[in-house]
N, C-alpha and C. Protein backbone atom coordinates (compact mmCIF):
# COMPACT_ATOMS: atom_id res chain seq x y z
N UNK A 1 -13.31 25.66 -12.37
CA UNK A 1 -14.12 24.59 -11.76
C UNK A 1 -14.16 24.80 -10.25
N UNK A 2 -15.29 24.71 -9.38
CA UNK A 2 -15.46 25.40 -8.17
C UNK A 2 -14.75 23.74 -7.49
N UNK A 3 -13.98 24.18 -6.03
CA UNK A 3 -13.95 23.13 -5.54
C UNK A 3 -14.70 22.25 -4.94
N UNK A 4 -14.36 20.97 -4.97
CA UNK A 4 -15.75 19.99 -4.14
C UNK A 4 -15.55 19.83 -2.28
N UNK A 5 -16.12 19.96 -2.03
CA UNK A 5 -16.12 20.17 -0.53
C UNK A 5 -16.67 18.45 0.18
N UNK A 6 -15.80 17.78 0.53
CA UNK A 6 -15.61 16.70 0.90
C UNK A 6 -16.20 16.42 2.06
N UNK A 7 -17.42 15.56 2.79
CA UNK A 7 -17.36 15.39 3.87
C UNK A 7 -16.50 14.41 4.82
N UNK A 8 -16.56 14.24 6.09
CA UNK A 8 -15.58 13.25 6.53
C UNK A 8 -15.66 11.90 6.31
N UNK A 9 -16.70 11.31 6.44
CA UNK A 9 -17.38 10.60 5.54
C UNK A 9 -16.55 10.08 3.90
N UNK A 10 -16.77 11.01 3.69
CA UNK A 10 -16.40 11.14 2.14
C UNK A 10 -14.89 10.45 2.13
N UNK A 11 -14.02 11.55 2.53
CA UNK A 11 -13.23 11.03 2.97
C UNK A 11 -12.33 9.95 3.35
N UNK A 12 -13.17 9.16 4.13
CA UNK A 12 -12.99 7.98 5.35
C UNK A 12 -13.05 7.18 4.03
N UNK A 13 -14.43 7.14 3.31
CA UNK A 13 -14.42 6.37 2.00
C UNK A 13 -13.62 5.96 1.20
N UNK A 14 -13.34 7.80 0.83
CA UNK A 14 -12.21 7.28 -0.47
C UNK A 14 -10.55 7.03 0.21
N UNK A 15 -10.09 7.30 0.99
CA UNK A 15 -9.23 6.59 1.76
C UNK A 15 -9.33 5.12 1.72
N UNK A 16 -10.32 4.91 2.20
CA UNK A 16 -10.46 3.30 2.18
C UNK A 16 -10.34 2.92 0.80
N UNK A 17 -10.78 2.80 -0.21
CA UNK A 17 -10.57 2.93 -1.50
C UNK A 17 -9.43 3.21 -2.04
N UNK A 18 -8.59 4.22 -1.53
CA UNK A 18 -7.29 4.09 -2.38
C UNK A 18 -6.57 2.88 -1.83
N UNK A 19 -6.92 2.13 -0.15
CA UNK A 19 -5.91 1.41 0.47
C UNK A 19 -6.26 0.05 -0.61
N UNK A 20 -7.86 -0.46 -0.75
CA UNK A 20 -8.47 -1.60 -1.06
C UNK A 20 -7.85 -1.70 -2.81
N UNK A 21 -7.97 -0.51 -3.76
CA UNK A 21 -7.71 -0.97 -5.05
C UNK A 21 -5.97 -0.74 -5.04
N UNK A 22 -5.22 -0.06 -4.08
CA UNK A 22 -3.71 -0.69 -3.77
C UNK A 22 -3.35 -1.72 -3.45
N UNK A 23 -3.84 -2.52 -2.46
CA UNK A 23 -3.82 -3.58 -2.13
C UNK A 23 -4.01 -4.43 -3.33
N UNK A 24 -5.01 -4.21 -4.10
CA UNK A 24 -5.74 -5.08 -5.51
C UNK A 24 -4.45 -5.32 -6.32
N UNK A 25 -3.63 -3.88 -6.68
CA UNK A 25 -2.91 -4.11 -7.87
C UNK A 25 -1.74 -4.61 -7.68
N UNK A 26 -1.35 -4.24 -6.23
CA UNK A 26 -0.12 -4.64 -5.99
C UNK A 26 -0.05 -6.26 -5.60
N UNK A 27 -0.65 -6.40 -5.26
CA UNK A 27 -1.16 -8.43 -4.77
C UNK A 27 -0.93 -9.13 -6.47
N UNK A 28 -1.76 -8.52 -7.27
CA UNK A 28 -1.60 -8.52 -8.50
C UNK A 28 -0.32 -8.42 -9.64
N UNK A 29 0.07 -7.48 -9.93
CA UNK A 29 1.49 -7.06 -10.73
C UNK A 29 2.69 -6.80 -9.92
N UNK A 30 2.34 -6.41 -8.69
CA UNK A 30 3.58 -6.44 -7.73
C UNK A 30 3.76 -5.01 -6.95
N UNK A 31 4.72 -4.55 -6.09
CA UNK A 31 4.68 -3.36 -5.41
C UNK A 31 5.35 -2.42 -6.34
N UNK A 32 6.47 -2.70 -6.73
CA UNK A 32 7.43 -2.10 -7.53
C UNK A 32 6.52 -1.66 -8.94
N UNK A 33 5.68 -2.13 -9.83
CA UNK A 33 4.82 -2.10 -10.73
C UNK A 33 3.66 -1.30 -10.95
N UNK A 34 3.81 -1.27 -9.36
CA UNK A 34 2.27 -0.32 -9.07
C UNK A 34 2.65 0.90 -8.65
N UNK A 35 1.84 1.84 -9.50
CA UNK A 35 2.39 3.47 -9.38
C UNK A 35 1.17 3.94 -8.54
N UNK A 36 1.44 5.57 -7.73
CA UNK A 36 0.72 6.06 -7.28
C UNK A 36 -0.32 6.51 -8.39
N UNK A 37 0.36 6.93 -9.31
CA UNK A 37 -1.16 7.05 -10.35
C UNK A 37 -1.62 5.99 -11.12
N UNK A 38 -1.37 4.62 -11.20
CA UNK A 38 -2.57 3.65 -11.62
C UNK A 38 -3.24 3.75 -10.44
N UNK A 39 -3.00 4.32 -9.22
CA UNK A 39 -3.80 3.97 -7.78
C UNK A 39 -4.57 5.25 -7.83
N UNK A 40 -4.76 6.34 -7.91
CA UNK A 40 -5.83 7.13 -7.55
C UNK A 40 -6.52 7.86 -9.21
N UNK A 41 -5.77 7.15 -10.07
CA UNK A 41 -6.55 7.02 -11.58
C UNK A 41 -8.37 6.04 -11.17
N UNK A 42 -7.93 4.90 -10.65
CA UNK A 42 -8.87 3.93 -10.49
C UNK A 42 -9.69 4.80 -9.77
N UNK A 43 -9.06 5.22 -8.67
CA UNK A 43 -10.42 5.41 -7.65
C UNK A 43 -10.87 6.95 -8.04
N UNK A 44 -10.30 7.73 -9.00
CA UNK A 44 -11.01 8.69 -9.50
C UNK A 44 -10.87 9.81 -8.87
N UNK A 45 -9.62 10.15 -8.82
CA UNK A 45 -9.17 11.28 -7.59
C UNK A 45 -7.65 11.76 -8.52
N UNK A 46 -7.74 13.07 -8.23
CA UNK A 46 -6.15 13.74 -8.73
C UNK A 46 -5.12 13.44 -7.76
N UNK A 47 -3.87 13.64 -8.31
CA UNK A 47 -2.66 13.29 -7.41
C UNK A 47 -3.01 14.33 -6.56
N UNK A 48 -3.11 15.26 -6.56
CA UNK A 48 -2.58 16.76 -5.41
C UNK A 48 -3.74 15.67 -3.81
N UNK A 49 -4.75 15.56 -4.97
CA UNK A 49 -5.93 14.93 -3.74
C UNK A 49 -5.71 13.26 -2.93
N UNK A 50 -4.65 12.84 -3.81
CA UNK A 50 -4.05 11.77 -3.33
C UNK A 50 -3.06 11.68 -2.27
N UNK A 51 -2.74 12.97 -2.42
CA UNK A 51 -1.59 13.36 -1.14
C UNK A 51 -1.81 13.64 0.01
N UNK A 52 -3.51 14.39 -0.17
CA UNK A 52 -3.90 15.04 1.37
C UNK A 52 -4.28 13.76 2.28
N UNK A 53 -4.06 12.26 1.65
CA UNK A 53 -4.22 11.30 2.53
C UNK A 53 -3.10 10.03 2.28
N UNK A 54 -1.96 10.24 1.66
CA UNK A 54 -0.87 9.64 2.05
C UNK A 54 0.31 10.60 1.69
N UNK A 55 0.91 10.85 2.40
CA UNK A 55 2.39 11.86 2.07
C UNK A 55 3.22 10.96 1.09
N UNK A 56 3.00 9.78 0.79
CA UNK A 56 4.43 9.04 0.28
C UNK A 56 3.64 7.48 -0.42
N UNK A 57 4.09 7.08 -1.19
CA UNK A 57 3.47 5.89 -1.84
C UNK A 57 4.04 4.52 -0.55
N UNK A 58 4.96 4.76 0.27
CA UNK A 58 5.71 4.08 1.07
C UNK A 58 4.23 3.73 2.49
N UNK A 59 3.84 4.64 2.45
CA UNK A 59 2.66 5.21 3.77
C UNK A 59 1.66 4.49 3.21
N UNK A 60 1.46 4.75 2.14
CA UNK A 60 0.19 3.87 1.71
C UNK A 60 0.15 2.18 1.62
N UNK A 61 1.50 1.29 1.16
CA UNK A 61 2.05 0.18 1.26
C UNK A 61 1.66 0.02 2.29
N UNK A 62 2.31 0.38 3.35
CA UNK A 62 2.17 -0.08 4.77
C UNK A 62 0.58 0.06 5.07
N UNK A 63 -0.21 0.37 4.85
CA UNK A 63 -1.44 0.76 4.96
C UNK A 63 -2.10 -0.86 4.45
N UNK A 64 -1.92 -1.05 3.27
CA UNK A 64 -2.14 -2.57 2.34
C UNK A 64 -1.84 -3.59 3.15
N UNK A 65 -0.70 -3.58 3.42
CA UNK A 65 -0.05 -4.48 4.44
C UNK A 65 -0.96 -4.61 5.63
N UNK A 66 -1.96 -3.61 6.43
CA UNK A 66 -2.62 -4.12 7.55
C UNK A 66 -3.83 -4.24 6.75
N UNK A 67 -4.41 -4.13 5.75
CA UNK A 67 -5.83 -4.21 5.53
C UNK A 67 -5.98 -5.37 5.10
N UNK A 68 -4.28 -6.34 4.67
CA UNK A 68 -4.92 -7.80 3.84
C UNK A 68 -4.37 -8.85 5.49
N UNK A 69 -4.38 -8.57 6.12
CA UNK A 69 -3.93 -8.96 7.35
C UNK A 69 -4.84 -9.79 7.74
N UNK A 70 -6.67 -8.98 8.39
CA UNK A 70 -7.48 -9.97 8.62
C UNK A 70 -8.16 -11.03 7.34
N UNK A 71 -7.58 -10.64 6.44
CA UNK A 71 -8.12 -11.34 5.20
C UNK A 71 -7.18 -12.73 5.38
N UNK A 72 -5.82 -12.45 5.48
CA UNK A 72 -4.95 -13.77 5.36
C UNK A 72 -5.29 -14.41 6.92
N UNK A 73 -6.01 -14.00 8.33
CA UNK A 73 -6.61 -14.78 9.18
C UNK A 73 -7.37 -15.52 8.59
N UNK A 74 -8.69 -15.09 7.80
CA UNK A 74 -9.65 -15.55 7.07
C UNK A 74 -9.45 -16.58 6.44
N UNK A 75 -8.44 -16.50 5.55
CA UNK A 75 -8.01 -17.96 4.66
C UNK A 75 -7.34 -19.06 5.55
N UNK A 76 -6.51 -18.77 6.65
CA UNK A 76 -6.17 -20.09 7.54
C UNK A 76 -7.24 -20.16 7.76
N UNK A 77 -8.17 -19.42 8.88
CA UNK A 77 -9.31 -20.10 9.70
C UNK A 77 -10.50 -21.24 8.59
N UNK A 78 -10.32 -20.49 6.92
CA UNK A 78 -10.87 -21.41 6.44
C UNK A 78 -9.97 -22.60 5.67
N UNK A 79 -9.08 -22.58 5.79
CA UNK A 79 -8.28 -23.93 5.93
C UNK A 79 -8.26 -25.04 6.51
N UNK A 80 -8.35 -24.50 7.76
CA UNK A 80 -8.02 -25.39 8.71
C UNK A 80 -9.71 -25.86 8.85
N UNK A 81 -10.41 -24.95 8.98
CA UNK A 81 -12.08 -25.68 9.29
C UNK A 81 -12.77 -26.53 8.05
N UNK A 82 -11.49 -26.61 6.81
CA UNK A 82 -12.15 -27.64 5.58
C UNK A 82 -11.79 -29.45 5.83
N UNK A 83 -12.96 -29.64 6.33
CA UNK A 83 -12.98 -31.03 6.27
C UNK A 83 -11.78 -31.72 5.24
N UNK A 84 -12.15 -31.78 3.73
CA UNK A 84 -11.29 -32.16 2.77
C UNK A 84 -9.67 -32.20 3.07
N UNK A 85 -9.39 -31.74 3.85
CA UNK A 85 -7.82 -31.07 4.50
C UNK A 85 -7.60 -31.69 5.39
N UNK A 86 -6.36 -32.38 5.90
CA UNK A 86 -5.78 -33.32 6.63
C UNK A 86 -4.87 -31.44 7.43
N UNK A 87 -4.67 -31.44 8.56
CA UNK A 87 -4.17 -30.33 9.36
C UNK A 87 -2.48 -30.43 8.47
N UNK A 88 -1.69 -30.83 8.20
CA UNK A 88 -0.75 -30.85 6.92
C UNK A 88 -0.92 -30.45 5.82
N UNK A 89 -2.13 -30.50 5.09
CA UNK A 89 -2.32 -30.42 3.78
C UNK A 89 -2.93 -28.84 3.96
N UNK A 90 -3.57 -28.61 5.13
CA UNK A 90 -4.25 -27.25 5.44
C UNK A 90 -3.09 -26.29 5.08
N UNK A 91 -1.83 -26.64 6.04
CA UNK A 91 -0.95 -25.60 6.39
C UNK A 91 0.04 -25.51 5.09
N UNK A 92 0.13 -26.13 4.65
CA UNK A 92 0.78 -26.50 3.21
C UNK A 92 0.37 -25.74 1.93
N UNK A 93 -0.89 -25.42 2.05
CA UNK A 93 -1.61 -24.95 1.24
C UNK A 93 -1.51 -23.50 1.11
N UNK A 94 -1.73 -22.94 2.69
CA UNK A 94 -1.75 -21.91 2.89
C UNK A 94 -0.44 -21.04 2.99
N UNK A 95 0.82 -22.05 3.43
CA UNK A 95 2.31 -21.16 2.88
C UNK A 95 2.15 -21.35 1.70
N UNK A 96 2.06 -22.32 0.72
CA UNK A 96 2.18 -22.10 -1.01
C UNK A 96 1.16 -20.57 -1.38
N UNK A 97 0.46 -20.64 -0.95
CA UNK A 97 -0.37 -19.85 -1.05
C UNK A 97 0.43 -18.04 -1.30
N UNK A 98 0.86 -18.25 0.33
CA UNK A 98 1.86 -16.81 0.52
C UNK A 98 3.06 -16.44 -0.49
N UNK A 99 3.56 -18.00 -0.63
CA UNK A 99 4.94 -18.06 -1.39
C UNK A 99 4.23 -17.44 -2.52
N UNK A 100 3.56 -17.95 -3.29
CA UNK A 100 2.95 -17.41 -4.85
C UNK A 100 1.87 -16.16 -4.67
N UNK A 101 2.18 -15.37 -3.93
CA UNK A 101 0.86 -14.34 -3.29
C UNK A 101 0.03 -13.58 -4.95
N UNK A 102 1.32 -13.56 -5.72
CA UNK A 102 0.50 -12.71 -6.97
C UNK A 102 -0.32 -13.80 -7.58
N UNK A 103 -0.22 -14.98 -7.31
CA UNK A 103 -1.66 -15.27 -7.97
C UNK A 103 -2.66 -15.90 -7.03
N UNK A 104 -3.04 -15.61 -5.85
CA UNK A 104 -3.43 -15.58 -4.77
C UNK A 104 -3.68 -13.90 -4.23
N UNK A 105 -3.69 -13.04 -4.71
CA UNK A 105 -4.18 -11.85 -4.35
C UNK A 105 -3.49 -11.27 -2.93
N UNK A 106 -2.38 -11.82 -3.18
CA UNK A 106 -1.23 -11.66 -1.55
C UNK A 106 -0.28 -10.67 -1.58
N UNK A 107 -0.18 -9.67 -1.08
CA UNK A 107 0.90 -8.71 -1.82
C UNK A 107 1.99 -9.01 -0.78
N UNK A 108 2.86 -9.27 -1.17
CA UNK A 108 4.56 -9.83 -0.77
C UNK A 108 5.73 -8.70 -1.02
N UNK A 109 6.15 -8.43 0.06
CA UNK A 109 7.32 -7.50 -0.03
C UNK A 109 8.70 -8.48 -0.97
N UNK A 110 9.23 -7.55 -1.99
CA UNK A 110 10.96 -7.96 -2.60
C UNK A 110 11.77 -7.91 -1.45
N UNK A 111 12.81 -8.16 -1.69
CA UNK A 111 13.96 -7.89 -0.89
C UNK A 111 14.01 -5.94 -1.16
N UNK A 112 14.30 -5.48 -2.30
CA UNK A 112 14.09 -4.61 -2.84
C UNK A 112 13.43 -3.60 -1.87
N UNK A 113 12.14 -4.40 -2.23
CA UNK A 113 11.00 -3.24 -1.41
C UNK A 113 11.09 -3.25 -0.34
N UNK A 114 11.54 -4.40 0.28
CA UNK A 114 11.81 -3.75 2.06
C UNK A 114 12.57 -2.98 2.20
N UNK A 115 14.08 -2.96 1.53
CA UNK A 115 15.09 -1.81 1.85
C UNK A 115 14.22 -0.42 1.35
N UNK A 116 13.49 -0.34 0.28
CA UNK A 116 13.01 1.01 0.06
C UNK A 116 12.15 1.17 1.31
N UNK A 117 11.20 0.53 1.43
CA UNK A 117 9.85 0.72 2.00
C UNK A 117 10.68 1.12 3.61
N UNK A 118 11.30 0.70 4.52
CA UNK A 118 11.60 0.33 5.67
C UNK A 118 12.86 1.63 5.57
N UNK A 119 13.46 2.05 4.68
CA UNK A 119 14.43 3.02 4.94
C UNK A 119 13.83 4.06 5.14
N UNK A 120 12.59 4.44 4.25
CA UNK A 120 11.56 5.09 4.39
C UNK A 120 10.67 6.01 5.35
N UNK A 121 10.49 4.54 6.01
CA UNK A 121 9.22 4.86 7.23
C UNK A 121 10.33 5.75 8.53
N UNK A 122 9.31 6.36 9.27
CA UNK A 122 9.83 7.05 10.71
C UNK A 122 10.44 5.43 11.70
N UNK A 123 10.96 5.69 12.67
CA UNK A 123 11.02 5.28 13.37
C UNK A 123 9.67 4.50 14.21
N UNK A 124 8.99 5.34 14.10
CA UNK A 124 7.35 5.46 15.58
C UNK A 124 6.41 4.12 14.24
N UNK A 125 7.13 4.72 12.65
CA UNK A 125 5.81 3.65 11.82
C UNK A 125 6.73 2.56 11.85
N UNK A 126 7.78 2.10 11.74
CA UNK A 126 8.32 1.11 11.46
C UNK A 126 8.36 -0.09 12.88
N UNK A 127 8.22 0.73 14.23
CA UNK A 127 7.63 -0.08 15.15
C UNK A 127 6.40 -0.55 15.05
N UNK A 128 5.44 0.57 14.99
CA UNK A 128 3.97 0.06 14.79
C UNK A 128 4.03 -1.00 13.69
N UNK A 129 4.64 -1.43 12.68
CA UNK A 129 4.68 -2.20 11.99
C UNK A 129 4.86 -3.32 12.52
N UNK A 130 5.83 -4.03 12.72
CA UNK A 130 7.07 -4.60 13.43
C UNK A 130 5.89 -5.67 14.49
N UNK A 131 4.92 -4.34 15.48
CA UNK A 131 4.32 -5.24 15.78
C UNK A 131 2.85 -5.55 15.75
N UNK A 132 2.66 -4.76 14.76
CA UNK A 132 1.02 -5.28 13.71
C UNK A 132 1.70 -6.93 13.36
N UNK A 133 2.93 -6.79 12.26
CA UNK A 133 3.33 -8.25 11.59
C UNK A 133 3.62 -9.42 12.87
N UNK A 134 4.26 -9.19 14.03
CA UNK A 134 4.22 -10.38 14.81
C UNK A 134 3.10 -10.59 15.50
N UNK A 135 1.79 -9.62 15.38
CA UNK A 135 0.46 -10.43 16.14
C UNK A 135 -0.17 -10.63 14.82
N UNK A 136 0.04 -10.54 13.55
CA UNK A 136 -0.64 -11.16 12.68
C UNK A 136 0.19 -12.97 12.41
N UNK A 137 1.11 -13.26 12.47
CA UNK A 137 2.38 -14.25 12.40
C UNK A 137 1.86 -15.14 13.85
N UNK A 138 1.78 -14.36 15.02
CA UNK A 138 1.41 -14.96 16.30
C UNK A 138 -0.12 -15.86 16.27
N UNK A 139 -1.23 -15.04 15.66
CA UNK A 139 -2.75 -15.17 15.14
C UNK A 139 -2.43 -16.68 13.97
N UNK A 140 -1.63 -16.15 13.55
CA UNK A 140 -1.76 -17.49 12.46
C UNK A 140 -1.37 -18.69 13.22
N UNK A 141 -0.09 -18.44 13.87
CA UNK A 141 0.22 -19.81 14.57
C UNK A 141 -0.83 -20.29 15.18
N UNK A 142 -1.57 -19.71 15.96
CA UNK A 142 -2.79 -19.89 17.18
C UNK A 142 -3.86 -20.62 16.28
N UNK A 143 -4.10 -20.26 15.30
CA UNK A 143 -4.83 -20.86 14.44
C UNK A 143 -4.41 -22.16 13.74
N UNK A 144 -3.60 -22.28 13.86
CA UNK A 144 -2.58 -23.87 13.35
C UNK A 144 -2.89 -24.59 14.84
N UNK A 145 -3.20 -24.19 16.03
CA UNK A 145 -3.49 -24.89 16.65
C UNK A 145 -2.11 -24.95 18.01
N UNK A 146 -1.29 -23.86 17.35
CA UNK A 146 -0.23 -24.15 18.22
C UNK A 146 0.27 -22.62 19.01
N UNK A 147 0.53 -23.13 20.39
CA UNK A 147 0.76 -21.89 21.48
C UNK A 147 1.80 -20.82 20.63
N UNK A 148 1.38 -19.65 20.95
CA UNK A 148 1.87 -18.65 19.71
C UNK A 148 3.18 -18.01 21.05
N UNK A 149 3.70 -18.61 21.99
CA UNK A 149 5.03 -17.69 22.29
C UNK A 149 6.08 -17.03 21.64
N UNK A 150 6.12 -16.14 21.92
CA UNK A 150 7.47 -15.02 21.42
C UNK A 150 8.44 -15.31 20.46
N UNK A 151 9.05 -16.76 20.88
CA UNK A 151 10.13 -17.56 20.23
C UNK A 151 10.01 -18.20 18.98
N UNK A 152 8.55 -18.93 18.75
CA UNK A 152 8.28 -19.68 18.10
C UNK A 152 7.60 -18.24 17.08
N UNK A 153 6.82 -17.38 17.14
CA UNK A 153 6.41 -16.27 16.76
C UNK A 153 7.91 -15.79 15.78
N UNK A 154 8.83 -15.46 16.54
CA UNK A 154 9.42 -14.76 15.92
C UNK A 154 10.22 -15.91 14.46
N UNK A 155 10.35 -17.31 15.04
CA UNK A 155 11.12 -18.37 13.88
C UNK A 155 9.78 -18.24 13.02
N UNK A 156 9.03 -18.80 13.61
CA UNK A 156 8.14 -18.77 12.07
C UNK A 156 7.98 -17.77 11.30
N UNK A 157 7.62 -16.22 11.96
CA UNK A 157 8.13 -14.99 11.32
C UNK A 157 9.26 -15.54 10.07
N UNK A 158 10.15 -15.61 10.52
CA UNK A 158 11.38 -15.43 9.52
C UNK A 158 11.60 -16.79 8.21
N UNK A 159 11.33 -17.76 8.86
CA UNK A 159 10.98 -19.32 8.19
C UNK A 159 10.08 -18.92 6.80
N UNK A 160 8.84 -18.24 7.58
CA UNK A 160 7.93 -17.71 6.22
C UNK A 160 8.22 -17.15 5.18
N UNK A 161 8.53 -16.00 6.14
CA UNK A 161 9.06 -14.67 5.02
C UNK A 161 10.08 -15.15 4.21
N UNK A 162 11.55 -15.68 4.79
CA UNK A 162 12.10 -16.48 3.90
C UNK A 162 12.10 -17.25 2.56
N UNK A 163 10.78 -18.07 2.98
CA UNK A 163 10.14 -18.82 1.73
C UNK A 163 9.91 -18.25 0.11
N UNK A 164 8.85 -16.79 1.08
CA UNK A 164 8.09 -15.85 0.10
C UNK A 164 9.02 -14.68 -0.18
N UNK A 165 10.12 -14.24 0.56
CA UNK A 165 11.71 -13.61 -0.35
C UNK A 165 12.12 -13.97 -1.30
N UNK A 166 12.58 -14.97 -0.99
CA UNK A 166 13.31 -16.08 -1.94
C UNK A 166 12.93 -16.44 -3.12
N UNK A 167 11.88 -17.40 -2.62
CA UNK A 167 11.33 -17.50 -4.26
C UNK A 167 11.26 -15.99 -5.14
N UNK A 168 10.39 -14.66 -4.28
CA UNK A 168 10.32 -13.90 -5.44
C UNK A 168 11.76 -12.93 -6.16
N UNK A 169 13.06 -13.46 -5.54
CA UNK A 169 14.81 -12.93 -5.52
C UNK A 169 15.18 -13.66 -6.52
N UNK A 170 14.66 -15.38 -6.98
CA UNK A 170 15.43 -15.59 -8.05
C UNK A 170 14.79 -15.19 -9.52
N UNK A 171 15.80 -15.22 -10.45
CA UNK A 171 16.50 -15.37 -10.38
C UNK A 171 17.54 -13.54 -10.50
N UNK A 172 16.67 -12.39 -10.10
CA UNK A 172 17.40 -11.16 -10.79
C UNK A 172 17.97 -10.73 -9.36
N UNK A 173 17.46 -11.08 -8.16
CA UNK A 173 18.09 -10.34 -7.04
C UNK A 173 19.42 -11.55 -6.70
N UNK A 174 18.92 -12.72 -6.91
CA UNK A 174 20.09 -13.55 -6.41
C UNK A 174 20.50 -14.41 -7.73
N UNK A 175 20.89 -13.84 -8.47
CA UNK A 175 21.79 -14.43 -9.46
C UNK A 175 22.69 -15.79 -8.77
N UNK A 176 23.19 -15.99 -8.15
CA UNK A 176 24.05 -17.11 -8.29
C UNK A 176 22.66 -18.52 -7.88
N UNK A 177 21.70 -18.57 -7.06
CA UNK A 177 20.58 -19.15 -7.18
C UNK A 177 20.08 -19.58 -8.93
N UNK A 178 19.64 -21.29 -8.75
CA UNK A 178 19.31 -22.04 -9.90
C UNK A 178 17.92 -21.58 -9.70
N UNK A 179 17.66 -20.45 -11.11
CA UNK A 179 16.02 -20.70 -11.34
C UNK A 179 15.28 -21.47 -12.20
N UNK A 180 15.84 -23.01 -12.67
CA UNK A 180 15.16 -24.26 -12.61
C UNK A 180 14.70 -24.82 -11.54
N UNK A 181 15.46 -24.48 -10.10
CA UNK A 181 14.91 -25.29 -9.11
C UNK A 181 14.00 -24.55 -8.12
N UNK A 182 13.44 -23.22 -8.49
CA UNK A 182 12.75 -22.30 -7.60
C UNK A 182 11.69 -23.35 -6.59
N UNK A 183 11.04 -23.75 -7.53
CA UNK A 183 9.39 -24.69 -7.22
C UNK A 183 10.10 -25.59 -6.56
N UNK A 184 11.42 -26.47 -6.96
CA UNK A 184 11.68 -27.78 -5.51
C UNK A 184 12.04 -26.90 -4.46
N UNK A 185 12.62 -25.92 -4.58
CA UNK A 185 13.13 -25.37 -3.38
C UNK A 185 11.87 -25.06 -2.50
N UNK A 186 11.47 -24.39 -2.98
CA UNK A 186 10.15 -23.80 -2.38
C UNK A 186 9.17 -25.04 -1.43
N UNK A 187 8.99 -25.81 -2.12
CA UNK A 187 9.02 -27.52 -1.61
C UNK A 187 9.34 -27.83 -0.70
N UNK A 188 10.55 -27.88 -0.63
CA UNK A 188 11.40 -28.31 0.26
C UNK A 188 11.38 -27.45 1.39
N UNK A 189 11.63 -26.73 1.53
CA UNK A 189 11.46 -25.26 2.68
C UNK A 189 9.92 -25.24 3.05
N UNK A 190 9.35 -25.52 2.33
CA UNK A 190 7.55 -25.44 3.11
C UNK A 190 7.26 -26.83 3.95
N UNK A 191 7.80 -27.91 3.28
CA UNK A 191 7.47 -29.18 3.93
C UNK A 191 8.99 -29.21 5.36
N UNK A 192 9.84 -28.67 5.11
CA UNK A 192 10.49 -28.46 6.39
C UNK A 192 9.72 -27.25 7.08
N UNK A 193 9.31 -27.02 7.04
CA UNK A 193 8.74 -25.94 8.10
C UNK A 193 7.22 -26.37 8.59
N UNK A 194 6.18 -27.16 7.84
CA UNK A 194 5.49 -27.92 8.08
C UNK A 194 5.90 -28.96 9.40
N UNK A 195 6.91 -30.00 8.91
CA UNK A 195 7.96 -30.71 9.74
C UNK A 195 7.57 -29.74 11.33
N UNK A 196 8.71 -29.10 11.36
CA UNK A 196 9.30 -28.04 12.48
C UNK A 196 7.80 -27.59 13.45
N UNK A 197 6.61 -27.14 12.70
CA UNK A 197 5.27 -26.87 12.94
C UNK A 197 4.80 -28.02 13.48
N UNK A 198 5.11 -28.97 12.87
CA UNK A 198 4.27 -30.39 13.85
C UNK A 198 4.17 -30.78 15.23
N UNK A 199 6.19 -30.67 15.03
CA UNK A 199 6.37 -31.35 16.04
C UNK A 199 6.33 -29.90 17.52
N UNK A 200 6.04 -28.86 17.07
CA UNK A 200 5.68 -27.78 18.12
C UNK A 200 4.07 -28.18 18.33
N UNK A 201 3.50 -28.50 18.09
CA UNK A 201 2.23 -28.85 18.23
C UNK A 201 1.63 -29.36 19.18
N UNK A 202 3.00 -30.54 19.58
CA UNK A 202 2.82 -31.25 20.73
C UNK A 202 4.03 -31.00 21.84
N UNK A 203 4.41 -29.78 21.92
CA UNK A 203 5.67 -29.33 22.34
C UNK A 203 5.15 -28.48 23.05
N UNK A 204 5.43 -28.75 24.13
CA UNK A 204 5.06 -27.39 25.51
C UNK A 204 6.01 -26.04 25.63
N UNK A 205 7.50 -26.63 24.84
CA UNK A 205 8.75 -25.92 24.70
C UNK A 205 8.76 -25.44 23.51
N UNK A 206 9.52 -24.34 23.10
CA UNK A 206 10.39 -24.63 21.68
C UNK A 206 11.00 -25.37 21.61
């Protein structure tokens, strides 16, 4: 079979394509679930040809991770601009949202997958990461309406992620955790952080 001679173009395409139906499955069934070959099966490409544009299934994750980025801007900005929505009920919506990302089309790192994913990366990607996630975290706050400084950036950072760890740890990563009470917990931790969000609202300080 003669080879196909790709333009850049071409290329640029199916790149984009392996990031968009990765992003799809893993938001979906999860990171751990999703293999490099359900990912370039879909988009119709051999492994060898899957490689000449990610060295590592780890490279490509991180790739997912910035492409659903302006998408999760998208869903606050349309949160917050829905009439029907009290600025509480907006923001409420939109962490439940994150917390439950697989049925919300949200792909959420395990505890798991960060130690793989993050042991992984170079040094040079795991910065560039680091601070793609605090101006996407910073963007959201700004969009809640509230001054996105460093401090408050970095708590809500962790407040979040927290939420959307957690819940997805019980009950096989954190065994001693009650998984009858996942959903109050989850509750409880979103409407305290709601709380905490308010009263920065009208807070010139942390």
């Amino acid at each position: 079979m003669p080879k196909v001679a790709y333009s850049e173009e071409d290329r640029e395409r199916i790149r984009n394509e392996l990031v968009s139906v990765g992003l799809a499955l893993m938001a979906k069934q999860g990171i751990q679930h999703t293999t490099v070959e359900q990912i370039y099966k879909k988009v119709g490409i051999s492994r060898t040809f899957f490689y000449s544009f990610f060295s590592t299934k780890e490279d490509l994750i991180v790739e997912t991770l910035y492409m659903q980025q302006p998408k999760i801007i998208a869903y606050v900005q349309k949160l917050m601009s829905d009439p029907a929505l009290s600025w509480r009920d907006a923001v409420k919506q939109f962490l439940y949202s994150c917390a439950y990302g697989e049925k919300n089309g949200i792909a959420i790192l395990t505890i798991e997958e960060q130690q793989l994913i993050f042991k992984r990366l170079s040094k040079e990607s795991y910065q560039a990461f680091r601070k793609k996630q605090l101006h996407l975290f910073g963007e959201i706050l700004e969009n809640l309406g509230i001054s996105p400084v460093p401090a408050r950036v970095n708590l809500f950072t962790n407040l979040s992620l927290t939420v959307m760890v957690i819940r997805r740890a019980i009950p096989n990563t954190l065994p001693l955790l009650v998984p009858e009470a996942v959903d109050e917990t989850v509750d409880f931790q979103i409407n305290a952080i709601v709380d905490a969000l308010e009263k920065l609202k009208t807070s010139p300080t942390l």
